[in-house]
N, C-alpha and C. Protein backbone atom coordinates (compact mmCIF):
# COMPACT_ATOMS: atom_id res chain seq x y z
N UNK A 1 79.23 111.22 85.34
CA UNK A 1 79.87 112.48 85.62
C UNK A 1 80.86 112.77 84.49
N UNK A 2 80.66 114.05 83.67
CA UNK A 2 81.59 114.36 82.35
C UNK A 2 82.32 115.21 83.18
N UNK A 3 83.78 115.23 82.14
CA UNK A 3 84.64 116.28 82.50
C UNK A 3 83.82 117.51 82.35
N UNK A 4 84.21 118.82 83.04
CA UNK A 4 83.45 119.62 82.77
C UNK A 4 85.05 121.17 83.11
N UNK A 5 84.87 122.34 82.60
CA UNK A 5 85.86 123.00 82.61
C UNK A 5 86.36 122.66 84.68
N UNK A 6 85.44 122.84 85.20
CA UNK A 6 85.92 123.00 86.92
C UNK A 6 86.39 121.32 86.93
N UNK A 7 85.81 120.45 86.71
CA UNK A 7 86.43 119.03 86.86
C UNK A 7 87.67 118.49 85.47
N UNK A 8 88.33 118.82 85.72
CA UNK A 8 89.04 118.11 84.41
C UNK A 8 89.51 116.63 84.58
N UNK A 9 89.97 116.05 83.59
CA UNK A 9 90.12 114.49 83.62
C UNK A 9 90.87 113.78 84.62
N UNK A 10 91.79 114.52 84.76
CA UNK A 10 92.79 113.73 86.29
C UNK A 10 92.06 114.03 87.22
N UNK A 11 91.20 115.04 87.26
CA UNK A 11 90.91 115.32 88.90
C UNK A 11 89.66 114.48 89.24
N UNK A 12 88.75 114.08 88.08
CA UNK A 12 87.50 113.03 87.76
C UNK A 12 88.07 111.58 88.24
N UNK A 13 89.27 111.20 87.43
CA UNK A 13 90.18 110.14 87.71
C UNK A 13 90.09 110.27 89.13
N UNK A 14 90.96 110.98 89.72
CA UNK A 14 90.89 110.88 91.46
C UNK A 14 89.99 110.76 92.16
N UNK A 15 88.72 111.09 91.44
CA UNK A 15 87.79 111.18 92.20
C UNK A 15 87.24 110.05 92.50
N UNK A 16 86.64 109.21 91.34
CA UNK A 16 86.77 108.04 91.45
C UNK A 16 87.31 106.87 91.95
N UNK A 17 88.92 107.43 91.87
CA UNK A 17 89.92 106.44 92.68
C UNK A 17 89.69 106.44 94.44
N UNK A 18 89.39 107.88 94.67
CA UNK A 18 89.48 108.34 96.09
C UNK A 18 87.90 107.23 96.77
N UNK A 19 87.03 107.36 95.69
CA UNK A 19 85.51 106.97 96.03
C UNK A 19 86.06 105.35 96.25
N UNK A 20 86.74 104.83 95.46
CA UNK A 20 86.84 102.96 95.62
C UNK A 20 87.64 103.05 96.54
N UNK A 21 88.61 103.65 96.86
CA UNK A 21 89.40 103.43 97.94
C UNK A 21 88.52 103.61 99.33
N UNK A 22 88.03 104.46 99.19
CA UNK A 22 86.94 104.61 100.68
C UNK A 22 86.26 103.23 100.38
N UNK A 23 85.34 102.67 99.48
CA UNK A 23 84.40 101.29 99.77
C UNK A 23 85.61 100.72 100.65
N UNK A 24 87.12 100.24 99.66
CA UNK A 24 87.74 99.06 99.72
C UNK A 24 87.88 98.93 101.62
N UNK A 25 88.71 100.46 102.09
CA UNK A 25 88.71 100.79 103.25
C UNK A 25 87.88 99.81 103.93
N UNK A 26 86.14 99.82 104.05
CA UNK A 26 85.38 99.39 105.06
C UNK A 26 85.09 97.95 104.63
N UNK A 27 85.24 97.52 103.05
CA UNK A 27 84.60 96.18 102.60
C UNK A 27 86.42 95.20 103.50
N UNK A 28 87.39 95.54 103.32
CA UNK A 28 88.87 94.80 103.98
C UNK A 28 88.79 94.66 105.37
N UNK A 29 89.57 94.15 106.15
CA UNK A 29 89.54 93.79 107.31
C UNK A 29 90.01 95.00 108.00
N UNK A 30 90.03 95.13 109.02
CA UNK A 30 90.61 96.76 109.89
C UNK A 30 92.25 95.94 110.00
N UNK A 31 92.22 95.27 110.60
CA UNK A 31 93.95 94.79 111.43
C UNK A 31 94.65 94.51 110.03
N UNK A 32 96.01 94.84 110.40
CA UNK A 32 96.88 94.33 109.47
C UNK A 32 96.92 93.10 109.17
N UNK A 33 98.08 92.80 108.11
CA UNK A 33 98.00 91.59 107.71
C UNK A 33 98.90 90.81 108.41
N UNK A 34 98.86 89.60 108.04
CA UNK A 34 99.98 88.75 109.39
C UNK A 34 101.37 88.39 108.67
N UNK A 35 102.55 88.41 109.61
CA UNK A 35 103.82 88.91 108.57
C UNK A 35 103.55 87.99 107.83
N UNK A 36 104.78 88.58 106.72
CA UNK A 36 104.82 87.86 105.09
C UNK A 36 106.39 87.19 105.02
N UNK A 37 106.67 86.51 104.67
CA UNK A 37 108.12 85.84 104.52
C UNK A 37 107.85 86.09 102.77
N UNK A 38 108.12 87.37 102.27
CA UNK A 38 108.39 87.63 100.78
C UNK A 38 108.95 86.72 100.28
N UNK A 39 110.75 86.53 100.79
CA UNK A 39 111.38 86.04 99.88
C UNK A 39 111.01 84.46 99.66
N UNK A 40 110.30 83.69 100.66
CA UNK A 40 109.69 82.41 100.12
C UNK A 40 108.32 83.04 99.40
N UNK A 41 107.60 83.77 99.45
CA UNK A 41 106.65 83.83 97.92
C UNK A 41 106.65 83.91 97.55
N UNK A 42 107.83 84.61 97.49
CA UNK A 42 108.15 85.39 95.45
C UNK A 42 109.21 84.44 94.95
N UNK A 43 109.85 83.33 95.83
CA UNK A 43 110.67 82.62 95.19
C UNK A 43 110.28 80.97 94.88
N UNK A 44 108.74 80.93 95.61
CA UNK A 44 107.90 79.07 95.28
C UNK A 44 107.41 79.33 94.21
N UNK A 45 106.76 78.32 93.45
CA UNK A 45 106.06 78.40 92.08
C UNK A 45 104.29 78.36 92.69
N UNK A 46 104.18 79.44 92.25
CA UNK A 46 102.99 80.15 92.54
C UNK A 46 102.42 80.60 91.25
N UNK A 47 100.78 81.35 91.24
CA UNK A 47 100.22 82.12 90.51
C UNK A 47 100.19 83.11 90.88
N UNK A 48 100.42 84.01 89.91
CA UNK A 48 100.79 85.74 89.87
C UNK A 48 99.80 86.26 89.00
N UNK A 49 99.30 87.60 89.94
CA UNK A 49 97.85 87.89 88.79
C UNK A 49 98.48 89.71 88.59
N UNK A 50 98.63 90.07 87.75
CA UNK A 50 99.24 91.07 87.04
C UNK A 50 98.32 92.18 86.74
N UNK A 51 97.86 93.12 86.93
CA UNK A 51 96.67 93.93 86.36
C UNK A 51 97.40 95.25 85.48
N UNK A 52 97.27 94.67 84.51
CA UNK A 52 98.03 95.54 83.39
C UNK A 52 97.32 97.25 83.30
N UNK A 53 97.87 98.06 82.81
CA UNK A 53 97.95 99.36 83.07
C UNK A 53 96.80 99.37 81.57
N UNK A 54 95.82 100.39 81.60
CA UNK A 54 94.95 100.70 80.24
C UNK A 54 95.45 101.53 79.22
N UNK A 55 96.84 102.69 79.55
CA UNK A 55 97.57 103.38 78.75
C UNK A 55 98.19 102.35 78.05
N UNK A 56 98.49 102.91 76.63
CA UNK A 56 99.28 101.75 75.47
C UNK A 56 100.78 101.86 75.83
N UNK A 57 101.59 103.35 76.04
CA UNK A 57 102.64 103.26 76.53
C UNK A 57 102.78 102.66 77.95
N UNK A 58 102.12 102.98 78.86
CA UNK A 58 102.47 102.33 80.23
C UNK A 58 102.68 100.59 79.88
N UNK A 59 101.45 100.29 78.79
CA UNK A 59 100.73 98.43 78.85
C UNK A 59 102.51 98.04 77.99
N UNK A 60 102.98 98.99 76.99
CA UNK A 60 103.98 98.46 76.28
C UNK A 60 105.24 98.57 76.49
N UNK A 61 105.45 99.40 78.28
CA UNK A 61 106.90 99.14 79.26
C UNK A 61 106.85 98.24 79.71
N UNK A 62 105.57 97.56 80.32
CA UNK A 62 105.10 96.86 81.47
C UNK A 62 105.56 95.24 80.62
N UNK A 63 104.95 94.90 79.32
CA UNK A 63 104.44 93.80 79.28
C UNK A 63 106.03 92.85 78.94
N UNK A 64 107.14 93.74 78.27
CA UNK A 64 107.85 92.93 78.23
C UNK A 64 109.24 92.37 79.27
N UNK A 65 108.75 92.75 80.38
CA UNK A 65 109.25 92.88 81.78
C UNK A 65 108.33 91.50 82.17
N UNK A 66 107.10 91.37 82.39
CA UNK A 66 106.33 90.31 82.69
C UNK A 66 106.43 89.12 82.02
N UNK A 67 106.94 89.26 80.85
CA UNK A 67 107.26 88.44 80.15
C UNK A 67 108.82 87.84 80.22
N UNK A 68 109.82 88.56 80.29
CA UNK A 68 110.97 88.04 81.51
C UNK A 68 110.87 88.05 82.53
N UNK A 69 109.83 88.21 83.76
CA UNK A 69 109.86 87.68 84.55
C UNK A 69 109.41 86.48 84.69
N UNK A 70 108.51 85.67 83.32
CA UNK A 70 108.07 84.55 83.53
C UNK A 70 109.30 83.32 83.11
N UNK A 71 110.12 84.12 82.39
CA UNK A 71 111.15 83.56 81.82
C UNK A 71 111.94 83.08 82.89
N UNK A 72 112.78 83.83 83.74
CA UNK A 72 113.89 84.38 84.70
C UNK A 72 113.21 83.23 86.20
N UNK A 73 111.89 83.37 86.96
CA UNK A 73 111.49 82.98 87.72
C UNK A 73 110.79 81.46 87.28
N UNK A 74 110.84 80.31 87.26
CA UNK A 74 110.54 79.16 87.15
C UNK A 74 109.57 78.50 87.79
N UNK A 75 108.54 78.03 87.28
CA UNK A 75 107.69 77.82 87.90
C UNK A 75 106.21 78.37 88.28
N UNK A 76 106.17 79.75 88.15
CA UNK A 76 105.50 80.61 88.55
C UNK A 76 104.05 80.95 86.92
N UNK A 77 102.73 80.70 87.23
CA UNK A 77 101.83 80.28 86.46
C UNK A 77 101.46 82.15 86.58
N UNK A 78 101.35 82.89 85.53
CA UNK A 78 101.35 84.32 85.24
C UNK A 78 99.61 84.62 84.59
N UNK A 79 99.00 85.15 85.39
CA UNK A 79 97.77 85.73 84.95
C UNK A 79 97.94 87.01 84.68
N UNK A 80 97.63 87.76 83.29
CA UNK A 80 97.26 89.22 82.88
C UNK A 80 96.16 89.56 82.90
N UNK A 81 95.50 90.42 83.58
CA UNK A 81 94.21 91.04 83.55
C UNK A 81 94.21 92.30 82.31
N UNK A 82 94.36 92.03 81.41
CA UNK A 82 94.29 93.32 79.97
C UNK A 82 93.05 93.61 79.43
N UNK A 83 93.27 94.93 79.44
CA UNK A 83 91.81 95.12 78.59
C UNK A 83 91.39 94.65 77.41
N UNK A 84 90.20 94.34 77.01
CA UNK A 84 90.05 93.78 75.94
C UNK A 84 91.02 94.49 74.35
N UNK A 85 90.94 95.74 74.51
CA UNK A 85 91.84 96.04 73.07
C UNK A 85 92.79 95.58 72.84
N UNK A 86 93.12 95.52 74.03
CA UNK A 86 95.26 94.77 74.36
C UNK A 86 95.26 94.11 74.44
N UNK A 87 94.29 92.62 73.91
CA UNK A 87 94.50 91.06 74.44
C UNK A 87 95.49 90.55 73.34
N UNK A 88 95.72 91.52 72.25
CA UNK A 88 96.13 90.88 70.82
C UNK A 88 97.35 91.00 70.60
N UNK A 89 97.98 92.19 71.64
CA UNK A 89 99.48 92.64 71.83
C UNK A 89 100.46 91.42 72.60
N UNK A 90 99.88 90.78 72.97
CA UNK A 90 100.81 89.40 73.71
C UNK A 90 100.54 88.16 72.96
N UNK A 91 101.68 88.05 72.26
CA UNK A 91 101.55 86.95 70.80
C UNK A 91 102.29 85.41 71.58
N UNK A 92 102.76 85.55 72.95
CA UNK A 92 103.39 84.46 73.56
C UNK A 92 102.63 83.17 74.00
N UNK A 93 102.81 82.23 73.24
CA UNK A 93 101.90 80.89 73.43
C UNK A 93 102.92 80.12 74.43
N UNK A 94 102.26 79.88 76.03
CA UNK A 94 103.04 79.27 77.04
C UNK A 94 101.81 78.90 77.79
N UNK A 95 101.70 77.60 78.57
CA UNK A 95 100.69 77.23 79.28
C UNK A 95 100.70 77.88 80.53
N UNK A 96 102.23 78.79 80.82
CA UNK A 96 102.06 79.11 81.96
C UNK A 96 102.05 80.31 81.91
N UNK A 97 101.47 80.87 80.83
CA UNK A 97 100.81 82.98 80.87
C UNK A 97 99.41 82.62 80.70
N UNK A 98 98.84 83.01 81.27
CA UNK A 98 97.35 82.92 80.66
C UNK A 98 96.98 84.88 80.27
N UNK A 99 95.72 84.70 79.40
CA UNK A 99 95.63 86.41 79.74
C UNK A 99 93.91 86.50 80.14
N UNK A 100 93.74 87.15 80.68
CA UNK A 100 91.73 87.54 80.91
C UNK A 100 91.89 89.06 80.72
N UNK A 101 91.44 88.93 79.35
CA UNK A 101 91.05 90.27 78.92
C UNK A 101 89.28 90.62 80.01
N UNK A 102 89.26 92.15 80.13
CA UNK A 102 88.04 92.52 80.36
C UNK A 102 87.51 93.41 79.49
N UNK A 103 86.06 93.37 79.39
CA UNK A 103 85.33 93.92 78.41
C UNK A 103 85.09 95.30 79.06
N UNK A 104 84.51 96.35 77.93
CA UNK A 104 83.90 97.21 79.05
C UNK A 104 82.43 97.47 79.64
N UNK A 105 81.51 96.13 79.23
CA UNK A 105 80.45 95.07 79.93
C UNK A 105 81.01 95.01 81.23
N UNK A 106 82.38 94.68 81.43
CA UNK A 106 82.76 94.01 82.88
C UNK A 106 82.44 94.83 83.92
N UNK A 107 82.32 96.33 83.26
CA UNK A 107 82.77 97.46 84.77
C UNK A 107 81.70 98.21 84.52
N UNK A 108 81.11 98.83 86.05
CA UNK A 108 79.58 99.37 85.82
C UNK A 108 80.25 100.55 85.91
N UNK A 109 79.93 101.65 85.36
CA UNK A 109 80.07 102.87 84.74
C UNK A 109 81.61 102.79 84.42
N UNK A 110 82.01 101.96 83.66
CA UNK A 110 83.37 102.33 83.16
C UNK A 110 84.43 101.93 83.81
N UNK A 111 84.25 102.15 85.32
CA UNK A 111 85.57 102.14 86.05
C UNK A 111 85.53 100.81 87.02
N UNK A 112 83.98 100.57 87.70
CA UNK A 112 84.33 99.42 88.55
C UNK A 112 83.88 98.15 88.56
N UNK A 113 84.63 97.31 89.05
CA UNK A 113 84.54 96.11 88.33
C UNK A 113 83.15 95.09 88.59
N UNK A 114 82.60 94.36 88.11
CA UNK A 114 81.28 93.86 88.25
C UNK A 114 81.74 92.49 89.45
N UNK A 115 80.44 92.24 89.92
CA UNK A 115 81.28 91.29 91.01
C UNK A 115 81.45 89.78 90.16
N UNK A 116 80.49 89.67 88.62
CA UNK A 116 81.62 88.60 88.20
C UNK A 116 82.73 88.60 87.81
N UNK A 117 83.18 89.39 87.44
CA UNK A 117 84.93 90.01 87.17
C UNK A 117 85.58 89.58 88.39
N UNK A 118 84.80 90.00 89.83
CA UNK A 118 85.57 90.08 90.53
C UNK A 118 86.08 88.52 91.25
N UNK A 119 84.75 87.67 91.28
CA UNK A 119 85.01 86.29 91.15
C UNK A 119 86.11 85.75 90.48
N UNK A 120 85.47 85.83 89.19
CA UNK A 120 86.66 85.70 88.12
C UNK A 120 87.78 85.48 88.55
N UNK A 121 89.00 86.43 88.98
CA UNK A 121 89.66 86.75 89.14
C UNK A 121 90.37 86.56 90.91
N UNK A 122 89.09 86.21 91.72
CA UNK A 122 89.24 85.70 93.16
C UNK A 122 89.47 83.87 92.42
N UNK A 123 88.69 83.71 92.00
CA UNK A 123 88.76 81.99 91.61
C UNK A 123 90.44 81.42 90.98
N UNK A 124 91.47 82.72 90.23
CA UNK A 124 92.46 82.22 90.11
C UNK A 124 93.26 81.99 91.46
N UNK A 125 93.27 82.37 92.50
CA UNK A 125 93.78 82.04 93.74
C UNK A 125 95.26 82.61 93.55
N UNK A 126 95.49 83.56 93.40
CA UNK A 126 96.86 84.24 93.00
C UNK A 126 97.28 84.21 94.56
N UNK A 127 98.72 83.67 94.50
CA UNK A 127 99.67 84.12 95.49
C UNK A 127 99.77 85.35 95.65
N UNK A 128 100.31 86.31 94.26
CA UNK A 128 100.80 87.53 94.49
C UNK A 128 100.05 88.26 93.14
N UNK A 129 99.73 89.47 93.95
CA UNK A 129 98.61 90.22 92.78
C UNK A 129 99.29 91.37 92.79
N UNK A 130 100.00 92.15 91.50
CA UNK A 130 100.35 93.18 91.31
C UNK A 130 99.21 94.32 90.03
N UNK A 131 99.85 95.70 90.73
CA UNK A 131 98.71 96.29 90.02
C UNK A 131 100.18 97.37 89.22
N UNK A 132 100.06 97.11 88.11
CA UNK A 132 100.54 97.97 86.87
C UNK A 132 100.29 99.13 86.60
N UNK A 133 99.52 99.80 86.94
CA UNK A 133 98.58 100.94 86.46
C UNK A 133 99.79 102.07 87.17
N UNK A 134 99.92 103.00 86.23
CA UNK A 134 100.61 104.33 86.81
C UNK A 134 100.13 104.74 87.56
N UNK A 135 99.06 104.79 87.11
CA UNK A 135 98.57 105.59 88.16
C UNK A 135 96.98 104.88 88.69
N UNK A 136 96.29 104.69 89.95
CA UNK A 136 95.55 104.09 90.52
C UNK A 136 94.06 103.97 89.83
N UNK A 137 93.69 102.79 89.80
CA UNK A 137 91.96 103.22 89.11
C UNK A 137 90.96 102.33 90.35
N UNK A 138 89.83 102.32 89.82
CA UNK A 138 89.29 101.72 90.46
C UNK A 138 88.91 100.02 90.61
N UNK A 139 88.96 100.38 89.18
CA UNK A 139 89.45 98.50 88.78
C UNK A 139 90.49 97.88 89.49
N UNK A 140 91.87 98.72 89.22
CA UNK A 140 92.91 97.89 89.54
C UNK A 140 93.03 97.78 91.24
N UNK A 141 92.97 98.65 92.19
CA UNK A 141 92.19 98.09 93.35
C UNK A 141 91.51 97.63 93.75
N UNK A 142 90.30 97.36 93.22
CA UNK A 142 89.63 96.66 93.64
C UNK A 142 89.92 94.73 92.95
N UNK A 143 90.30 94.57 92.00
CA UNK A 143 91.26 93.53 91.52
C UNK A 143 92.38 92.91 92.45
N UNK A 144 93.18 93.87 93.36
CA UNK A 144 94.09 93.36 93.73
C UNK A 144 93.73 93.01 95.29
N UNK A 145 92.60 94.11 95.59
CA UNK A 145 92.24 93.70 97.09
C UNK A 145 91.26 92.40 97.14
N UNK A 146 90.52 91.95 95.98
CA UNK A 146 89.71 90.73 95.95
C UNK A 146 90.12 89.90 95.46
N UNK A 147 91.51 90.04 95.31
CA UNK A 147 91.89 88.45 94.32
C UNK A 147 92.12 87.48 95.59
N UNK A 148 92.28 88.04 96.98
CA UNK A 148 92.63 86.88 98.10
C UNK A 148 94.29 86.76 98.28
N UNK A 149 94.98 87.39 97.27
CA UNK A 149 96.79 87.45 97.14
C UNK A 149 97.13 87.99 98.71
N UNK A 150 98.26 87.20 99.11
CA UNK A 150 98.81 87.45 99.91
C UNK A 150 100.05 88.62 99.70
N UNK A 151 100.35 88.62 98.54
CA UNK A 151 101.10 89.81 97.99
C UNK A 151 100.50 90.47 97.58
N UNK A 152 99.99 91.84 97.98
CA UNK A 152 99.14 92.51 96.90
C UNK A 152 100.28 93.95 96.72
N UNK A 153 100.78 94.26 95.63
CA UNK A 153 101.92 95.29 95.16
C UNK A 153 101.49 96.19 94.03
N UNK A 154 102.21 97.29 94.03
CA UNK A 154 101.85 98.57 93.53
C UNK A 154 103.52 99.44 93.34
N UNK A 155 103.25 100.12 92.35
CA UNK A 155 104.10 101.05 92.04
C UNK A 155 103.82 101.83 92.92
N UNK A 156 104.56 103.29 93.45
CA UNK A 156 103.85 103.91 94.80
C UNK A 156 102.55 104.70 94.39
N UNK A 157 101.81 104.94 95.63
CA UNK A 157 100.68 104.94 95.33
C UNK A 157 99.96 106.63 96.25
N UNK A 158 99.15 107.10 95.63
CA UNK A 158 98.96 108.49 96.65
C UNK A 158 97.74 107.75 97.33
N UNK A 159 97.30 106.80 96.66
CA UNK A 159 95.28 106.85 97.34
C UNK A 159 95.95 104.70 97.23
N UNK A 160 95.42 103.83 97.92
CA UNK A 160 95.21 102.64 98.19
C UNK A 160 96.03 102.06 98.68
N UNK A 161 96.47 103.10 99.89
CA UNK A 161 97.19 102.01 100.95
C UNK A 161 97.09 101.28 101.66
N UNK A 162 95.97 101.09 101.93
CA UNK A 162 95.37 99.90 102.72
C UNK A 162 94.87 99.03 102.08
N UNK A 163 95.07 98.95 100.69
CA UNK A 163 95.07 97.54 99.42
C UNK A 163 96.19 96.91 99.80
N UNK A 164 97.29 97.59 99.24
CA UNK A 164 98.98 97.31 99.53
C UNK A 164 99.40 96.64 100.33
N UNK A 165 100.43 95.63 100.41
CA UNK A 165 101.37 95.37 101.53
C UNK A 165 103.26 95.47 100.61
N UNK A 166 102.74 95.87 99.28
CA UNK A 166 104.48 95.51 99.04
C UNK A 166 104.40 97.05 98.08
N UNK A 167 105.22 98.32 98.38
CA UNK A 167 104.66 99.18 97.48
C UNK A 167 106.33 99.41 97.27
N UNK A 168 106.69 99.74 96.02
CA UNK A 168 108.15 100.02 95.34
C UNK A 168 107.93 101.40 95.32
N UNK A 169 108.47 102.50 95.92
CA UNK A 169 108.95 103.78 95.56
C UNK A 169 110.06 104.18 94.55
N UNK A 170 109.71 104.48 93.03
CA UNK A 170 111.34 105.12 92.39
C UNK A 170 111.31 106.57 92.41
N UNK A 171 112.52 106.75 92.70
CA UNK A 171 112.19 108.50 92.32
C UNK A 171 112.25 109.48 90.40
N UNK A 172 112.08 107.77 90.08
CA UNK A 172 111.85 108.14 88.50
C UNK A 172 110.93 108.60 88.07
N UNK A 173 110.85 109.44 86.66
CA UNK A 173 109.72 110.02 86.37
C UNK A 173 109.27 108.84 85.04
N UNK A 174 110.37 108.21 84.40
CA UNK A 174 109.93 107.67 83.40
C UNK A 174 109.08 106.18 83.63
N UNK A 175 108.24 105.91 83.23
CA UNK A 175 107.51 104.74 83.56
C UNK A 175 108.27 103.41 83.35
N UNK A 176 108.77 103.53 82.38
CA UNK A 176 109.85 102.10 82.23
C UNK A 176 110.82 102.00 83.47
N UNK A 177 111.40 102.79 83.95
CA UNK A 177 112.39 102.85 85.07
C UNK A 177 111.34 102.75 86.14
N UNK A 178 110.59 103.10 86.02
CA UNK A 178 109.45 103.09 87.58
C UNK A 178 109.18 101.02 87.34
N UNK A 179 109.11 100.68 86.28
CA UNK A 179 108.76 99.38 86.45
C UNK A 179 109.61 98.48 86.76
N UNK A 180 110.91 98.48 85.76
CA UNK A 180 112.37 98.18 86.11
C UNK A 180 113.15 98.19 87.50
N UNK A 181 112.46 99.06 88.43
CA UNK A 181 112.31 98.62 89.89
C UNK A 181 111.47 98.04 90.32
N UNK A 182 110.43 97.97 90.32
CA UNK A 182 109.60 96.98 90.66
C UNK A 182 109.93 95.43 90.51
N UNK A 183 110.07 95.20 89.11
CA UNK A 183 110.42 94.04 88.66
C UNK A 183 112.17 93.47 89.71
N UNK A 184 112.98 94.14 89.58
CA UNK A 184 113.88 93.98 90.21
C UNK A 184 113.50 93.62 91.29
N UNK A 185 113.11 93.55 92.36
CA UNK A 185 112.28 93.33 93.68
C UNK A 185 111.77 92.12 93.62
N UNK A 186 110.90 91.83 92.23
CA UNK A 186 110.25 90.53 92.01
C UNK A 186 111.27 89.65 91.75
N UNK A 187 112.44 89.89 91.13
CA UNK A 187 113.18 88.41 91.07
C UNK A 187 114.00 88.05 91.46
């Protein structure tokens, strides 16, 4: 499906987003989840699976926030899900960042993720799976609802609330301040 003058690019974007959010809907469980004691998950040494944003400005607010949070929080083993162009922008050699770039092999028409990706990424066993993305794709939901995370978090969100259990509302417009709360929350 091309942009076309009646479809333009955000509204294609949504469309898409709106379409994975309906699968995720029926492939997830109906009942909620069973309470969460946050402040012991976000404060044990756990794995954290991160799904970095595909914009270069969003990926270059985001990444050096993740990178003090690996600093600041102790213990805690940091997975980046980056796209392959952006694997080269994180020059930090630590046993406890890893990064899994994805190709765009990984995702069948572009946007969703193949179910070895999705393995992939279920096999790190993340405590807490956050999704970066400004704005919602289909990847990054479906990433955060199959990784198995008992945290699954989001900047706020119009379409994948029933991915979510930890969503940060700012009433900022700038993306760095939208993350800068988030992160605050995390540590």
């Amino acid at each position: 499906m091309k942009p076309t003058p009646e479809t333009p690019p955000k509204k294609l974007r949504t469309i898409w987003v709106r379409i994975a959010a309906f699968f995720l809907r029926r492939q997830l469980k109906t009942g909620p989840d069973a309470p969460l004691d946050f402040a012991r998950l976000l404060n044990e040494p756990k794995d954290w699976l991160l799904v970095m944003p595909a914009e270069a400005n969003a990926f270059d607010a985001a990444l050096p926030l993740c990178l003090d949070l690996l600093e600041r929080v102790q213990g805690i083993r940091m997975h980046l899900l980056v796209p392959h162009d952006f694997r080269h922008w994180i020059t930090v050699k630590t046993p406890m960042l890893k990064v899994h770039p994805f190709h765009p092999q990984d995702l069948i028409w572009g946007r969703f993720p193949r179910r070895a990706l999705i393995e992939r990424l279920h096999n790190l066993k993340p405590d807490v799976a956050m999704d970066l993305s400004p704005l919602p794709t289909p990847l990054s939901l479906y990433a955060c609802a199959h990784s198995g995370a008992q945290v699954r978090g989001a900047i706020s969100r119009k379409y994948g609330d029933e991915v979510f259990n930890f969503l940060v509302q700012s009433g900022a417009e700038d993306i760095g301040e939208r993350y800068r709360t988030l992160f605050a929350y995390l540590s």
